[in-house]
Protein backbone atom coordinates (compact mmCIF):
# COMPACT_ATOMS: atom_id res chain seq x y z
CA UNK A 1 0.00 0.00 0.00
CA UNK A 2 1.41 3.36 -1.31
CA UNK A 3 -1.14 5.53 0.18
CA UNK A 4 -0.09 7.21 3.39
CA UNK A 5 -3.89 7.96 4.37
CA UNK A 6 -4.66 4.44 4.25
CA UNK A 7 -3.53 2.78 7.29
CA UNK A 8 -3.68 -1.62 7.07
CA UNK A 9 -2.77 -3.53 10.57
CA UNK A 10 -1.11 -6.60 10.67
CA UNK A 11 -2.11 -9.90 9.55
CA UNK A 12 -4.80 -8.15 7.41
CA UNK A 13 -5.54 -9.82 4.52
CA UNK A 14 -6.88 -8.81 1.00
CA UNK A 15 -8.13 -11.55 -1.08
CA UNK A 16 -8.44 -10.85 -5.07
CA UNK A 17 -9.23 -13.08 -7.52
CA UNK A 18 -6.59 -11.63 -10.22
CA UNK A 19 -4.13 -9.93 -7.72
CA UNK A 20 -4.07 -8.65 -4.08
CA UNK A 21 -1.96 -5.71 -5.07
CA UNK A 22 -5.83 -4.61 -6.86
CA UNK A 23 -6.91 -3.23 -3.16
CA UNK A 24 -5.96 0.35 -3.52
CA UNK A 25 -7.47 0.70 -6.22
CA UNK A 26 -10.61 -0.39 -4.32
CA UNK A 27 -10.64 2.50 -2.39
CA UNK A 28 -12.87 5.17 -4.57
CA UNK A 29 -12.78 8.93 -4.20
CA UNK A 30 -9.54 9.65 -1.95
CA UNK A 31 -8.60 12.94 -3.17
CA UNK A 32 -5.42 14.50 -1.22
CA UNK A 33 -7.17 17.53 -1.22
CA UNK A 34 -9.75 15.79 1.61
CA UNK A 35 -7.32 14.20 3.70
CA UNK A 36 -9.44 11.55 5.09
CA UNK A 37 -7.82 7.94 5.72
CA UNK A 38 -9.36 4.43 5.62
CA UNK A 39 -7.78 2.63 8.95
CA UNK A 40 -8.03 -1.03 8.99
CA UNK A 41 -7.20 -2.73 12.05
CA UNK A 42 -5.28 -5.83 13.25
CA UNK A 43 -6.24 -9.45 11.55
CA UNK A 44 -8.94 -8.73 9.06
CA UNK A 45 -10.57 -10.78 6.03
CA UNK A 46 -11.46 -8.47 2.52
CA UNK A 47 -12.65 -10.89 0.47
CA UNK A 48 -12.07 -9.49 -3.51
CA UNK A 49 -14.11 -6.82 -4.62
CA UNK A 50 -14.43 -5.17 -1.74
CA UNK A 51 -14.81 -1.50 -2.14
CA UNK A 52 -14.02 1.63 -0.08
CA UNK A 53 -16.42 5.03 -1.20
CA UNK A 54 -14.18 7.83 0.15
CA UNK A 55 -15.09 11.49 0.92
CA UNK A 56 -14.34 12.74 -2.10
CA UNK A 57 -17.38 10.65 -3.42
CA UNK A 58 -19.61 12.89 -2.00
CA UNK A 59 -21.41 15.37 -3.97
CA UNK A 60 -23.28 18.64 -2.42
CA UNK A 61 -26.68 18.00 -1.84
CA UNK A 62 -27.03 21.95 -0.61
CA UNK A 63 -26.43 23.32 -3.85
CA UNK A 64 -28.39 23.84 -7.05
CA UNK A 65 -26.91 21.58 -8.85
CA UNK A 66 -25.50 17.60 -7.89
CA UNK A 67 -22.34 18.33 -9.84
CA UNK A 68 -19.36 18.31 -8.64
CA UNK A 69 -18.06 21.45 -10.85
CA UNK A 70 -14.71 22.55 -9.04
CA UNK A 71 -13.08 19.15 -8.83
CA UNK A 72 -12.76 19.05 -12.51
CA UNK A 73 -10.95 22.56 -12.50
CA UNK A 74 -10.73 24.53 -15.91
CA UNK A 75 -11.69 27.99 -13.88
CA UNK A 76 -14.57 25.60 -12.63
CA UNK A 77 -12.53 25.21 -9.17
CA UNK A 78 -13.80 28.81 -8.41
CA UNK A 79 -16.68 26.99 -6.71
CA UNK A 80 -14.72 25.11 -4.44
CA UNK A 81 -16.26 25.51 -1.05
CA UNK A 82 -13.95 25.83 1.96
CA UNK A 83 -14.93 22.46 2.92
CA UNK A 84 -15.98 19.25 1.10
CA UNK A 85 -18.73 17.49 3.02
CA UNK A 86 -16.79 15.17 4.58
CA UNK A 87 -18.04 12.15 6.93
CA UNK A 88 -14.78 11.27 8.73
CA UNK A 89 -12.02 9.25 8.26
CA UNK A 90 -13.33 5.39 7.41
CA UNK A 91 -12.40 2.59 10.28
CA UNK A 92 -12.75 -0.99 10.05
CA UNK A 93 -11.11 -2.47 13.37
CA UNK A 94 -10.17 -5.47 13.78
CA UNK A 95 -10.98 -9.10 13.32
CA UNK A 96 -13.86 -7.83 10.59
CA UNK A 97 -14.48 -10.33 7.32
CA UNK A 98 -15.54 -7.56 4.94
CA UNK A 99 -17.63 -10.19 2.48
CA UNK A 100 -16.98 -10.00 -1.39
CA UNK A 101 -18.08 -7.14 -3.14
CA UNK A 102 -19.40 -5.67 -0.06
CA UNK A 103 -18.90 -1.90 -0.20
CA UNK A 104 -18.61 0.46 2.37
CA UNK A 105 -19.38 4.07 2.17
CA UNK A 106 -17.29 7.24 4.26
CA UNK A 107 -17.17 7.52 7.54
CA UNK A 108 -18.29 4.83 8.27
CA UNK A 109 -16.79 2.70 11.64
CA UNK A 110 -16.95 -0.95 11.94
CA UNK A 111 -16.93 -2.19 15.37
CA UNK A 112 -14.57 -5.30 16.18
CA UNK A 113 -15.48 -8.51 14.78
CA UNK A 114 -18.30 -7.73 12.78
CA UNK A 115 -19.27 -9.57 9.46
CA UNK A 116 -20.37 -7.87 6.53
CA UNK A 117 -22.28 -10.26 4.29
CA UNK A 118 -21.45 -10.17 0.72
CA UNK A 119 -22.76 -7.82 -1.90
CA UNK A 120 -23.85 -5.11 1.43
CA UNK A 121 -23.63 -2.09 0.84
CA UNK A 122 -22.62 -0.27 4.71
CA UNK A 123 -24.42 3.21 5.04
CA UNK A 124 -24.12 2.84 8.68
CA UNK A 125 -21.41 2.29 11.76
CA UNK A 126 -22.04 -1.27 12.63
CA UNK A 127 -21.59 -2.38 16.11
CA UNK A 128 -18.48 -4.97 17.41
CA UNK A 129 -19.68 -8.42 16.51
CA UNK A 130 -22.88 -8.09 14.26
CA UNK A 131 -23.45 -9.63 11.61
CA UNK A 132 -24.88 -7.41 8.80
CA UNK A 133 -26.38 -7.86 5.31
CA UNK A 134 -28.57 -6.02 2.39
CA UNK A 135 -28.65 -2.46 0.83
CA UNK A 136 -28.43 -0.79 3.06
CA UNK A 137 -26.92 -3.10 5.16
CA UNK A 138 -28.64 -3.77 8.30
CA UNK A 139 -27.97 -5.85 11.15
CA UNK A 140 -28.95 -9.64 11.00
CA UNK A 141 -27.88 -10.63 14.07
CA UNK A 142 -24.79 -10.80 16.67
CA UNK A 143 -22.20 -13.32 16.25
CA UNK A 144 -22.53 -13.72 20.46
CA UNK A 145 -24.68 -12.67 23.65
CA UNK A 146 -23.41 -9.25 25.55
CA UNK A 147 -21.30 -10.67 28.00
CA UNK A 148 -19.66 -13.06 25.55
CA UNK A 149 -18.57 -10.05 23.30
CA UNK A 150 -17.61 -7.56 26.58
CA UNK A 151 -15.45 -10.28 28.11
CA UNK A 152 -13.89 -10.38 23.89
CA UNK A 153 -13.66 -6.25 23.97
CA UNK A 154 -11.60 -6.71 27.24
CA UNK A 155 -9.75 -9.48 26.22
CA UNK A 156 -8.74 -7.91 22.87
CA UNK A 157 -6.65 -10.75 21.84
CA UNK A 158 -5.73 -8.99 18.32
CA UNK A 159 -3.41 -6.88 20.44
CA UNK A 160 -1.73 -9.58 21.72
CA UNK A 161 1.91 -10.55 20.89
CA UNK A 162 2.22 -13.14 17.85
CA UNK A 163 3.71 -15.61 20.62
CA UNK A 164 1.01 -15.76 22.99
CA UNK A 165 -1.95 -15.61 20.26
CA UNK A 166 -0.37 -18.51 18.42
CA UNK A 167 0.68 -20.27 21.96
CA UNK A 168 -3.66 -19.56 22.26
CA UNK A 169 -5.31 -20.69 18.81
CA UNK A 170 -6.81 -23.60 20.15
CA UNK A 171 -8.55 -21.56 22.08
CA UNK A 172 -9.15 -18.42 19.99
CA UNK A 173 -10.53 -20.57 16.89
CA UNK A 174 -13.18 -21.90 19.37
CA UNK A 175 -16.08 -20.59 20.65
CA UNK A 176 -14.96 -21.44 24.36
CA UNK A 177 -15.58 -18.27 26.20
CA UNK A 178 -14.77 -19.89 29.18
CA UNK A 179 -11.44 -21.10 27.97
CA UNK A 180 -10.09 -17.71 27.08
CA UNK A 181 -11.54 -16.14 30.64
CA UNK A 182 -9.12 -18.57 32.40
CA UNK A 183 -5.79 -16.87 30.06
């Protein structure tokens, strides 16, 4: 990634069909001139086709017109407003499977993993460990009960040191809640 305002944690992984190095140009719309960053946290799944709407996608929905006149330039940039509408800087934290073709729209924050089904289209912040689906994506259910995904928000094994999660998959690729209360 050759894109300082995108920010990837480790063990992230982008899955493409033709090639991996495909995934910036995933992320639509990231104008310099905006300055907004996609972060993507620690151990993630981006299945291919996965797309990133950025800032710069937005249009102003205040003026007269829908079109986006000064970005072209030509004299046109005379119209540039002080400030692009701008939604915030995009976050997906960690241990999120973003499902293929899914695309996610600015500012938007997913919560620690979180699924996003396939072909959704993520309007919304989305909290840790739902599941969500559709256009506009909504939530179809969490992945566990309250206390099972508090004890996982405290445990935050993603920040762990590559020793002592490896030393721990048994127990991280299970659903024993128990198990990882007792590390």
């Amino acid at each position: 990634i050759k894109n300082p305002n995108i920010l990837v944690g480790d063990y992230t992984y982008y899955d493409d069909f033709d090639n991996p190095e495909n995934f910036e140009k995933n992320v639509l719309y990231h104008f310099d001139f905006i300055g907004d960053k996609l972060i993507i946290g620690k151990f993630c799944s981006i299945a291919s086709d996965v797309k990133f709407i950025m800032n710069g996608g937005n249009h102003r929905t205040d003026w007269l017109t829908n079109y986006p006149f000064p970005i072209f330039q030509n004299g046109w940039e005379i119209a540039m407003p002080e400030e692009w509408p701008h939604k915030g800087d995009t976050i997906i934290n960690n241990d999120v499977w973003l499902g293929y073709n899914a695309t996610i729209m600015p500012g938007v924050k997913v919560g620690d993993g979180a699924i996003i089904a396939a072909n959704s289209v993520v309007t919304k912040d989305v909290p840790a460990y739902a599941v969500v689906g559709g256009n506009p994506a909504t939530i179809i259910r969490k992945r566990f009960d309250e206390e099972t995904i508090s004890k996982l928000l405290e445990v935050r094994w993603w920040d762990w040191n590559i020793e002592k999660i490896t030393a721990n998959l048994q127990i991280i690729c299970s659903g024993d809640i128990a198990a990882l209360n007792d590390l």
